[in-house]
PDB file of N, CA and C in Angstrom:
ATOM      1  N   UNK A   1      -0.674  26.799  17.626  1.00  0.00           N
ATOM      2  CA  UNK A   1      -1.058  26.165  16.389  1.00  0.00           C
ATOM      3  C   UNK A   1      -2.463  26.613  16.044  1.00  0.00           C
ATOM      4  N   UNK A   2      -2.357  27.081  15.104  1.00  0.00           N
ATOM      5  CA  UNK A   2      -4.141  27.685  14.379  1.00  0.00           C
ATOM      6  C   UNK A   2      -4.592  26.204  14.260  1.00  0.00           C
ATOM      7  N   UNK A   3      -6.214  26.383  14.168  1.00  0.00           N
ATOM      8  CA  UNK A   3      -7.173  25.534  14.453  1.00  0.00           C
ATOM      9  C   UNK A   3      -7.742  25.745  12.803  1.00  0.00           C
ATOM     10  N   UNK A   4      -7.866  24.654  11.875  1.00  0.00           N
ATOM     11  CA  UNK A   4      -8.157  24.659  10.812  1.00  0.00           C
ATOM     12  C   UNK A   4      -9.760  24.705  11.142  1.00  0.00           C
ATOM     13  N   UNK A   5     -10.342  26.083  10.243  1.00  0.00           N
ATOM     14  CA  UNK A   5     -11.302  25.711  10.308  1.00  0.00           C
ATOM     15  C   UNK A   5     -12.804  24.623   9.846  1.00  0.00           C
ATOM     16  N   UNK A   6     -12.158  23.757   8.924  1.00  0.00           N
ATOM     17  CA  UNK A   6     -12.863  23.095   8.122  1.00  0.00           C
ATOM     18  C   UNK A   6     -13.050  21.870   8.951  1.00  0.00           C
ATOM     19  N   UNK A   7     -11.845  21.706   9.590  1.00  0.00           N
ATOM     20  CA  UNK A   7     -11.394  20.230  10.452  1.00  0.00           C
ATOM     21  C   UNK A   7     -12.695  19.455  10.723  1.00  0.00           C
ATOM     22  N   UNK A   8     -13.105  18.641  10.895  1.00  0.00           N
ATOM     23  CA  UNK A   8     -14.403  17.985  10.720  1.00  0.00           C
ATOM     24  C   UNK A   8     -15.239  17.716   9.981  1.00  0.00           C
ATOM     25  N   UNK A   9     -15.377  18.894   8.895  1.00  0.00           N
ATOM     26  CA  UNK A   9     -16.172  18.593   8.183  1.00  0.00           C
ATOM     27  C   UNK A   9     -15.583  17.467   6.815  1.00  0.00           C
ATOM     28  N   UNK A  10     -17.136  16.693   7.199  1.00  0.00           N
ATOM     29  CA  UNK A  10     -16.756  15.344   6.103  1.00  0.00           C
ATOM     30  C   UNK A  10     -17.187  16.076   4.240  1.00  0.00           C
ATOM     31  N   UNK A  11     -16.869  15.063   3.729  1.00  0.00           N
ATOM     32  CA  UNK A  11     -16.839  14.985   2.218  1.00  0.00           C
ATOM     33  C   UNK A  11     -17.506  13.603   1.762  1.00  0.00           C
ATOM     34  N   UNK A  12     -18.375  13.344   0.714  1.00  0.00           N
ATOM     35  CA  UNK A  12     -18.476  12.003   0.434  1.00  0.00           C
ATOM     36  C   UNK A  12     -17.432  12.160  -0.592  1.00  0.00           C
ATOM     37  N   UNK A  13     -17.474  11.175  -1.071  1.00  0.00           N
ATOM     38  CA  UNK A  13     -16.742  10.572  -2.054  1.00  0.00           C
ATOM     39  C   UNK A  13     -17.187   9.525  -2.564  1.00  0.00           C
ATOM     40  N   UNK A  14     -16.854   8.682  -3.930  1.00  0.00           N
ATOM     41  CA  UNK A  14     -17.391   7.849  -4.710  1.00  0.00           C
ATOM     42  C   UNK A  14     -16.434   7.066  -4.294  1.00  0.00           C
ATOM     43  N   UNK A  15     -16.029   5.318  -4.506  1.00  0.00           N
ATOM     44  CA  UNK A  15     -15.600   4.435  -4.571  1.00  0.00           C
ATOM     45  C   UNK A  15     -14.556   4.825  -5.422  1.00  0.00           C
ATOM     46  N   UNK A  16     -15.376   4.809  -7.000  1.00  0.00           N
ATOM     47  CA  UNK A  16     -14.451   5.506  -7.676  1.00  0.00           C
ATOM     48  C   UNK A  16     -13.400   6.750  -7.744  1.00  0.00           C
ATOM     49  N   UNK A  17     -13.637   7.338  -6.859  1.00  0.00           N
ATOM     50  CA  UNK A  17     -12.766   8.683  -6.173  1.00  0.00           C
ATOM     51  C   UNK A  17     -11.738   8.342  -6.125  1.00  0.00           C
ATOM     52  N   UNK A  18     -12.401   7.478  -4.512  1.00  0.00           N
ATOM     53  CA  UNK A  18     -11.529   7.109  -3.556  1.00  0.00           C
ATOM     54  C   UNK A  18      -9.927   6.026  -4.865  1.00  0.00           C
ATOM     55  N   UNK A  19     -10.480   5.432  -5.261  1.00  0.00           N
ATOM     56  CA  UNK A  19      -9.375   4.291  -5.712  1.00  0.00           C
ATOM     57  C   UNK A  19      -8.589   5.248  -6.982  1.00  0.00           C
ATOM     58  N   UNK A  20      -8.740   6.213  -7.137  1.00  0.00           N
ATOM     59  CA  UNK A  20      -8.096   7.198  -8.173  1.00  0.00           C
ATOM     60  C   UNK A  20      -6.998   8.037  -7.261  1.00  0.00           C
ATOM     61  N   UNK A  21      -7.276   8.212  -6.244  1.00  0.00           N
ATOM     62  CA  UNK A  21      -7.101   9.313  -5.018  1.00  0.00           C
ATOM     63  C   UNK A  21      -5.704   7.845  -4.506  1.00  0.00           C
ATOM     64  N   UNK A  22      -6.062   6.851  -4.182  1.00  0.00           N
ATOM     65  CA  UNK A  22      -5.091   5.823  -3.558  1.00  0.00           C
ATOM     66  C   UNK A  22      -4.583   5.510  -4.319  1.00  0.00           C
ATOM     67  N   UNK A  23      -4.412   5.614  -5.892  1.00  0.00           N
ATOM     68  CA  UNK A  23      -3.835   4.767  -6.900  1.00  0.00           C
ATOM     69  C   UNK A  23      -2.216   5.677  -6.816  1.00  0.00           C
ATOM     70  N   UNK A  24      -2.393   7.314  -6.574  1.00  0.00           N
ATOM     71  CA  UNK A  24      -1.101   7.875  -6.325  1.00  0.00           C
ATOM     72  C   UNK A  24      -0.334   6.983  -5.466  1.00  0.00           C
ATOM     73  N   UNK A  25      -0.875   7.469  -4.461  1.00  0.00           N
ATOM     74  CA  UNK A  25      -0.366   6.258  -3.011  1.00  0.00           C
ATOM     75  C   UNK A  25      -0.070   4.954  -3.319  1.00  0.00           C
ATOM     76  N   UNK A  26      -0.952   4.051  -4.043  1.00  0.00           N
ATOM     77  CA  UNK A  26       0.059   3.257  -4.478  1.00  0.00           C
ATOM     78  C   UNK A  26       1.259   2.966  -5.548  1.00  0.00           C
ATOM     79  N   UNK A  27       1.174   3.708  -6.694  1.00  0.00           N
ATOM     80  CA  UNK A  27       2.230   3.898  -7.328  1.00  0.00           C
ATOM     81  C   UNK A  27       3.618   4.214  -6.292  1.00  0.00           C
ATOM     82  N   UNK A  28       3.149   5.535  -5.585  1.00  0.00           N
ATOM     83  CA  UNK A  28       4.592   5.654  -4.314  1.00  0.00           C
ATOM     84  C   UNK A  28       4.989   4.440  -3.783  1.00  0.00           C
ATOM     85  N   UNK A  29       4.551   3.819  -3.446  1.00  0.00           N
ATOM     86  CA  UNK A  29       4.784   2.701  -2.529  1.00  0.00           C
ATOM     87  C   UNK A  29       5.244   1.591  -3.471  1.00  0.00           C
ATOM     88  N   UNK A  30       4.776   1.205  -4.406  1.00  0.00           N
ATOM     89  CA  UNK A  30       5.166   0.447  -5.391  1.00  0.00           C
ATOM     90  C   UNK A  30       6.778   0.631  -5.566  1.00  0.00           C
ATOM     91  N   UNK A  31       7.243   2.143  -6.109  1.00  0.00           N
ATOM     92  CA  UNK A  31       8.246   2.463  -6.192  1.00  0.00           C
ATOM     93  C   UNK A  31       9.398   2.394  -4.968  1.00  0.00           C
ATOM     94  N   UNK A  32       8.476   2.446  -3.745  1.00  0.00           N
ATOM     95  CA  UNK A  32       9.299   2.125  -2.162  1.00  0.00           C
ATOM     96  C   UNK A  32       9.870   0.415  -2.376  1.00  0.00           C
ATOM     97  N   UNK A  33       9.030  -0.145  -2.622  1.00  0.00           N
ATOM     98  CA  UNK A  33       8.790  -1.218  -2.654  1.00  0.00           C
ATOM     99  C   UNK A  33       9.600  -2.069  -3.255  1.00  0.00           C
ATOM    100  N   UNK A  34       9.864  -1.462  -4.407  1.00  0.00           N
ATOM    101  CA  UNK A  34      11.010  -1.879  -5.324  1.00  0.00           C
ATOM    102  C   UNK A  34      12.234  -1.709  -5.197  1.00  0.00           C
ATOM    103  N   UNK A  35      12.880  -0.065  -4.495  1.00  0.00           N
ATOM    104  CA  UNK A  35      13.932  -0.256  -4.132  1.00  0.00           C
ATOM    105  C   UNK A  35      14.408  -1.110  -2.940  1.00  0.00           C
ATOM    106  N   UNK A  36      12.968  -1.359  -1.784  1.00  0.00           N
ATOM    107  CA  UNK A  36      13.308  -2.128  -0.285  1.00  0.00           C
ATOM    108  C   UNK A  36      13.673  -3.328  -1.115  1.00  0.00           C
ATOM    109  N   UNK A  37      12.687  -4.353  -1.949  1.00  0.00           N
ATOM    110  CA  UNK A  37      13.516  -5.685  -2.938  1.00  0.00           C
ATOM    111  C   UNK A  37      14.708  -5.721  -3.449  1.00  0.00           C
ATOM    112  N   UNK A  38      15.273  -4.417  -4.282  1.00  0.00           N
ATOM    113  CA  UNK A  38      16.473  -4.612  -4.624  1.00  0.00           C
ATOM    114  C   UNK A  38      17.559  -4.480  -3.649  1.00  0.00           C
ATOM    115  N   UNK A  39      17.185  -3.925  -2.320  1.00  0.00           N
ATOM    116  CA  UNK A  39      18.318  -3.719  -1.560  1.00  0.00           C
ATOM    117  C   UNK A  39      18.819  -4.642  -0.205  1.00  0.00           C
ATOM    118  N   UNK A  40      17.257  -5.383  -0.183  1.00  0.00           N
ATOM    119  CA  UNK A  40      17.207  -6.600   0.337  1.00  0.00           C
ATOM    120  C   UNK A  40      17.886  -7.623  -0.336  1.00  0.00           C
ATOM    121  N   UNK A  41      18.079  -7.601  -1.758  1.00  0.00           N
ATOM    122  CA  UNK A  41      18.389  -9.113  -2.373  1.00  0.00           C
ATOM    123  C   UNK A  41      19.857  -8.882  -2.354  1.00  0.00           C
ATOM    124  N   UNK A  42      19.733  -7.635  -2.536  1.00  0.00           N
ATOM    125  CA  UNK A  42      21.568  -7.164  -2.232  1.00  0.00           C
ATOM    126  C   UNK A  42      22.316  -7.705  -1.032  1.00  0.00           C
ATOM    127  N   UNK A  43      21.872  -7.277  -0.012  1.00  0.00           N
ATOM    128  CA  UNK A  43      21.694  -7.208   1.293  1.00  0.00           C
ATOM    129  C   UNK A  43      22.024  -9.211   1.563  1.00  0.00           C
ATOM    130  N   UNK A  44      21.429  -9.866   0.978  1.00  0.00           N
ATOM    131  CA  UNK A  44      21.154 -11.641   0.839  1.00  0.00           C
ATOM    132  C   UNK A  44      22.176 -12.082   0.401  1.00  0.00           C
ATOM    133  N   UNK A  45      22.751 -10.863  -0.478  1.00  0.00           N
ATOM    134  CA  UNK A  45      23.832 -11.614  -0.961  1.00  0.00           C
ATOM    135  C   UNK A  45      25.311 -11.118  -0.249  1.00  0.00           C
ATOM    136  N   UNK A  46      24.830 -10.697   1.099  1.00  0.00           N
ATOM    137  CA  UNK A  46      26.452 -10.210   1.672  1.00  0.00           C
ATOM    138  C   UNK A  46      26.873 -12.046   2.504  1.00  0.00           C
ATOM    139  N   UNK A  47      28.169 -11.388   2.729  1.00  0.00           N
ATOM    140  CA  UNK A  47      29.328 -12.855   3.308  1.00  0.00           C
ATOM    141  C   UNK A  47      29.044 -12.643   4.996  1.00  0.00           C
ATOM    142  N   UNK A  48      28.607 -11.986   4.860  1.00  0.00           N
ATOM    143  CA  UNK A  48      28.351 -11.430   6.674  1.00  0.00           C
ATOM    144  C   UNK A  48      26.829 -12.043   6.987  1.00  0.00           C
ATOM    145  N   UNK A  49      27.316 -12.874   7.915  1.00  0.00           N
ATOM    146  CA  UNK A  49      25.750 -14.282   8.276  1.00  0.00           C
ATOM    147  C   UNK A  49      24.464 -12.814   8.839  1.00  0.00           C
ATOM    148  N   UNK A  50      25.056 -12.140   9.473  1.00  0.00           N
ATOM    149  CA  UNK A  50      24.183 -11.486  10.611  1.00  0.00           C
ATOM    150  C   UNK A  50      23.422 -10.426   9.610  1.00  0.00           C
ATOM    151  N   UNK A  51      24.134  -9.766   8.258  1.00  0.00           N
ATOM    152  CA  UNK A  51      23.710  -9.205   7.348  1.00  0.00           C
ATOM    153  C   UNK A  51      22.803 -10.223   6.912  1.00  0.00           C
ATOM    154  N   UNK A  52      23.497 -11.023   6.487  1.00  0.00           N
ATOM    155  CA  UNK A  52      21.976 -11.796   5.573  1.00  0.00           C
ATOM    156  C   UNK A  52      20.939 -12.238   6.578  1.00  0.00           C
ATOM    157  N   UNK A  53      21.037 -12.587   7.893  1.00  0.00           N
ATOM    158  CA  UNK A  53      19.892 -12.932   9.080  1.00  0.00           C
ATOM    159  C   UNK A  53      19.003 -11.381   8.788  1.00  0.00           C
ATOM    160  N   UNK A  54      19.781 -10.376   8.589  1.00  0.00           N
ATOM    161  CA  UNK A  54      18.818  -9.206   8.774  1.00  0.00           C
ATOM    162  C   UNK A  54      18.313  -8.913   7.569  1.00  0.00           C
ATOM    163  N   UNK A  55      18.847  -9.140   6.626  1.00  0.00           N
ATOM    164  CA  UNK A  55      17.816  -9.450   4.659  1.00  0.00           C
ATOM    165  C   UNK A  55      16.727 -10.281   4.943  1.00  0.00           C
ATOM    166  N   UNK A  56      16.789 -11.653   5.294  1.00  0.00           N
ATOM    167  CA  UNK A  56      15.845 -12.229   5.118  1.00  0.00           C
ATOM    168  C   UNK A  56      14.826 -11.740   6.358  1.00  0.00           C
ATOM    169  N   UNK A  57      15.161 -11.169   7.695  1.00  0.00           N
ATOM    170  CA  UNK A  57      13.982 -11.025   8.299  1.00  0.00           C
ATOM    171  C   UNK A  57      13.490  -9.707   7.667  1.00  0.00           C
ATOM    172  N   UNK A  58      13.710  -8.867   6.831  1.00  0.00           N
ATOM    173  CA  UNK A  58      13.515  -7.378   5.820  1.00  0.00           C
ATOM    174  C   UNK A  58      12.324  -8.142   5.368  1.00  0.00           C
ATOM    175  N   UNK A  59      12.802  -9.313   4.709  1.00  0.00           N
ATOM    176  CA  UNK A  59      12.427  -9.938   3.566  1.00  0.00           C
ATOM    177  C   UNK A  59      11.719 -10.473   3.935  1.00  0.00           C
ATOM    178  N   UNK A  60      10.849 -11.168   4.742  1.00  0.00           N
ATOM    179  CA  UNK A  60       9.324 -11.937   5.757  1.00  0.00           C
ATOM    180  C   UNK A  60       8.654 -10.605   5.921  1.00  0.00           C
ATOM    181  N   UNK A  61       9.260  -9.482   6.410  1.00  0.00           N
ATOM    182  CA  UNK A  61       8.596  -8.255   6.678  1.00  0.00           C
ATOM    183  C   UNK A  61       7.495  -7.715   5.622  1.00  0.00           C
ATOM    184  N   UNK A  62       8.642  -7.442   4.642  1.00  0.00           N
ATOM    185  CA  UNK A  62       8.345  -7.304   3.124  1.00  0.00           C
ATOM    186  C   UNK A  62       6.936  -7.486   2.622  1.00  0.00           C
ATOM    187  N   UNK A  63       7.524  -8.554   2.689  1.00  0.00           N
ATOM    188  CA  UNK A  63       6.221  -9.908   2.079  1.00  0.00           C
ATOM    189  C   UNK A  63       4.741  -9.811   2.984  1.00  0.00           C
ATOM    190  N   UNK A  64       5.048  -9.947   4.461  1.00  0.00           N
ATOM    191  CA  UNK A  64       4.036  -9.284   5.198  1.00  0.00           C
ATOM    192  C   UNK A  64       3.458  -8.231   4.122  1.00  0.00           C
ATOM    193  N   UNK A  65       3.633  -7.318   4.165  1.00  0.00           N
ATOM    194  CA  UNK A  65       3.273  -6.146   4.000  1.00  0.00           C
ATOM    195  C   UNK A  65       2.798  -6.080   2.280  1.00  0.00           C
ATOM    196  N   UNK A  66       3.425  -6.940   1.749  1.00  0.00           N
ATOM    197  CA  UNK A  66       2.755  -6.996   0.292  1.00  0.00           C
ATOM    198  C   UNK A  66       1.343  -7.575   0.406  1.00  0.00           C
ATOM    199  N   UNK A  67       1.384  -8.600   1.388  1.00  0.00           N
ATOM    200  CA  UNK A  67      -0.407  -9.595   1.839  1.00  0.00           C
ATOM    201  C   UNK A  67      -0.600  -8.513   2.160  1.00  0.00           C
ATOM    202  N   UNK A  68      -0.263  -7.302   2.989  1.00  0.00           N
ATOM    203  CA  UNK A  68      -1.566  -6.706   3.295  1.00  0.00           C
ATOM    204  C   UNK A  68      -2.198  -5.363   2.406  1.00  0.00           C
ATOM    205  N   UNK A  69      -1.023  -5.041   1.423  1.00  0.00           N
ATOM    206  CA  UNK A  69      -1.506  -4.357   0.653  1.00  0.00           C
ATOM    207  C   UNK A  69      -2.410  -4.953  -0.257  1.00  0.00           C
ATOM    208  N   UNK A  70      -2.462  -6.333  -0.472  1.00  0.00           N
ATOM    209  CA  UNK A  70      -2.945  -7.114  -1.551  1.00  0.00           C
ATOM    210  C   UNK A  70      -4.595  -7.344  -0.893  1.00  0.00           C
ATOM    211  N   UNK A  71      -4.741  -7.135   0.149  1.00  0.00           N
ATOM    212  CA  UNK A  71      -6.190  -7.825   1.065  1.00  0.00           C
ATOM    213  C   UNK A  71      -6.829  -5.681   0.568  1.00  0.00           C
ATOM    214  N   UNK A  72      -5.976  -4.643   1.089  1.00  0.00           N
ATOM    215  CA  UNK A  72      -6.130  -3.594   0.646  1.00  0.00           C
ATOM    216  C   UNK A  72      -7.114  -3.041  -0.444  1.00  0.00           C
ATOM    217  N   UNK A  73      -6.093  -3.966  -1.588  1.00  0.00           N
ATOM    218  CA  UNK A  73      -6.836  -3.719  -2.951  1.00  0.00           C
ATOM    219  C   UNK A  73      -7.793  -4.775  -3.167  1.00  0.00           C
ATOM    220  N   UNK A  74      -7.878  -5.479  -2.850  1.00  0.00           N
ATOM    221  CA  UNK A  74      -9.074  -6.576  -2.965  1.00  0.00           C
ATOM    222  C   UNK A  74     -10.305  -5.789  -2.323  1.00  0.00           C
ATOM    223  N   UNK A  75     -10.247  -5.089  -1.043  1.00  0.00           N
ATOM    224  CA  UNK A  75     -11.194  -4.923  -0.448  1.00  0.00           C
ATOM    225  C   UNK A  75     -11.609  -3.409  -1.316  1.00  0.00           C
ATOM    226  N   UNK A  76     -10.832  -2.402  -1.872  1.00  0.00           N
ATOM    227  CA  UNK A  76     -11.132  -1.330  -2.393  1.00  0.00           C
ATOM    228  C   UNK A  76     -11.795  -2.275  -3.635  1.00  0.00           C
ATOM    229  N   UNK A  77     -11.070  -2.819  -4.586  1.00  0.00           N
ATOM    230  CA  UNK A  77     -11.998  -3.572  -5.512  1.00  0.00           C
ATOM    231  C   UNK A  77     -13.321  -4.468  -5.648  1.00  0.00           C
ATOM    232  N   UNK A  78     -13.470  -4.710  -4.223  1.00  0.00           N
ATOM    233  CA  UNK A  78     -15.356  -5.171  -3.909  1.00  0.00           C
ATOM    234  C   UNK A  78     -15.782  -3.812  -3.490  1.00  0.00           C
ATOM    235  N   UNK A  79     -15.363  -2.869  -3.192  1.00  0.00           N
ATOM    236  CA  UNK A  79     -16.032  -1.465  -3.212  1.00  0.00           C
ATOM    237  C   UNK A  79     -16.133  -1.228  -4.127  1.00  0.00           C
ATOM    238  N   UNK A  80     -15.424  -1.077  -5.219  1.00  0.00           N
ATOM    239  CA  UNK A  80     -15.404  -0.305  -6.494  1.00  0.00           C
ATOM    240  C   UNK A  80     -16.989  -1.038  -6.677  1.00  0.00           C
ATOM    241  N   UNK A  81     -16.992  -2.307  -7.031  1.00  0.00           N
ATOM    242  CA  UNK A  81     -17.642  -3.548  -8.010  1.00  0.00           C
ATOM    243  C   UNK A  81     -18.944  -3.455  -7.085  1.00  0.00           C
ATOM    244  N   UNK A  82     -18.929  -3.461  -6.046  1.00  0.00           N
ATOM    245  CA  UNK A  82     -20.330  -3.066  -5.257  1.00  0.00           C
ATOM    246  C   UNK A  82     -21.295  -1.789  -5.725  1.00  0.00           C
ATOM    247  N   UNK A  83     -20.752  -0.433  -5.840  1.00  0.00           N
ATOM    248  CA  UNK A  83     -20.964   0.524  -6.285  1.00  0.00           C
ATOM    249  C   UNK A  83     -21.357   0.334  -7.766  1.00  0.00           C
ATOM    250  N   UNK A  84     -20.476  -0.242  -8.400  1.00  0.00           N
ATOM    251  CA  UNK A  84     -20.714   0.029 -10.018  1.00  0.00           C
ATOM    252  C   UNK A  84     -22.289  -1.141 -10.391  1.00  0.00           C
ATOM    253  N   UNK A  85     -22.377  -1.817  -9.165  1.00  0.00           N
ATOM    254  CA  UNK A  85     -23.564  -3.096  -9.422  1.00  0.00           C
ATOM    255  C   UNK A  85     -24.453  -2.663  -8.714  1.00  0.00           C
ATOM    256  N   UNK A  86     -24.788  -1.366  -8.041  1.00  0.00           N
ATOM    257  CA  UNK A  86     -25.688  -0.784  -7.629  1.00  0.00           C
ATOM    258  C   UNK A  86     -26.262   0.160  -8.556  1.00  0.00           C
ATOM    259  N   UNK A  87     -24.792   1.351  -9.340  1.00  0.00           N
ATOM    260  CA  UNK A  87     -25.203   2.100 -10.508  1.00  0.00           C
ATOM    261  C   UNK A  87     -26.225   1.235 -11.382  1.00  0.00           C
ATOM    262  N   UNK A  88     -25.978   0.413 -11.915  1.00  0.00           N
ATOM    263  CA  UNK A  88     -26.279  -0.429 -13.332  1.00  0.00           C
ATOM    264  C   UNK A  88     -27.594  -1.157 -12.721  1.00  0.00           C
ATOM    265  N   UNK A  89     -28.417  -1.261 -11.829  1.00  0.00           N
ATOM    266  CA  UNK A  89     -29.828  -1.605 -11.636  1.00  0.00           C
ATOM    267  C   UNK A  89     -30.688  -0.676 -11.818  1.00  0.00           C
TER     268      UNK A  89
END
């Protein structure tokens, strides 16, 4: 395997970069996101107990994972708002 030569070297980046750069990433995921809901609620609605035991634990998972995308963007958004209240002094 070749050895990239750049490998290490850092980059700054702005706040603002950065949340332009993750906003792809989250659109993808958004779109993940939406089909895992629709196929979960599907999934909720089968006659088979052990199917729906395995929807709803999808579905706690899920939800997990929406809190933590949500703590995610909260925390990129006191970056953003930190930065932009440092510009403006």
């Amino acid at each position: 395997m070749e050895c990239d030569s750049k490998a290490g070297e850092a980059k700054v980046i702005t706040a603002g970069e950065l949340v332009v750069i993750l906003g792809q990433y989250h659109s993808a995921i958004a779109r993940l996101g939406s089909g895992i809901i629709s196929l979960s609620g599907a999934l909720k609605r089968s006659e088979d107990a052990e199917v729906k035991q395995a929807a709803d634990e999808a579905w706690m998972k899920l939800n997990e994972f929406v809190d933590c995308m949500d703590g995610v963007a909260d925390g990129l958004n006191a970056l953003t708002q930190k930065k932009e209240a440092q510009n403006g002094e």
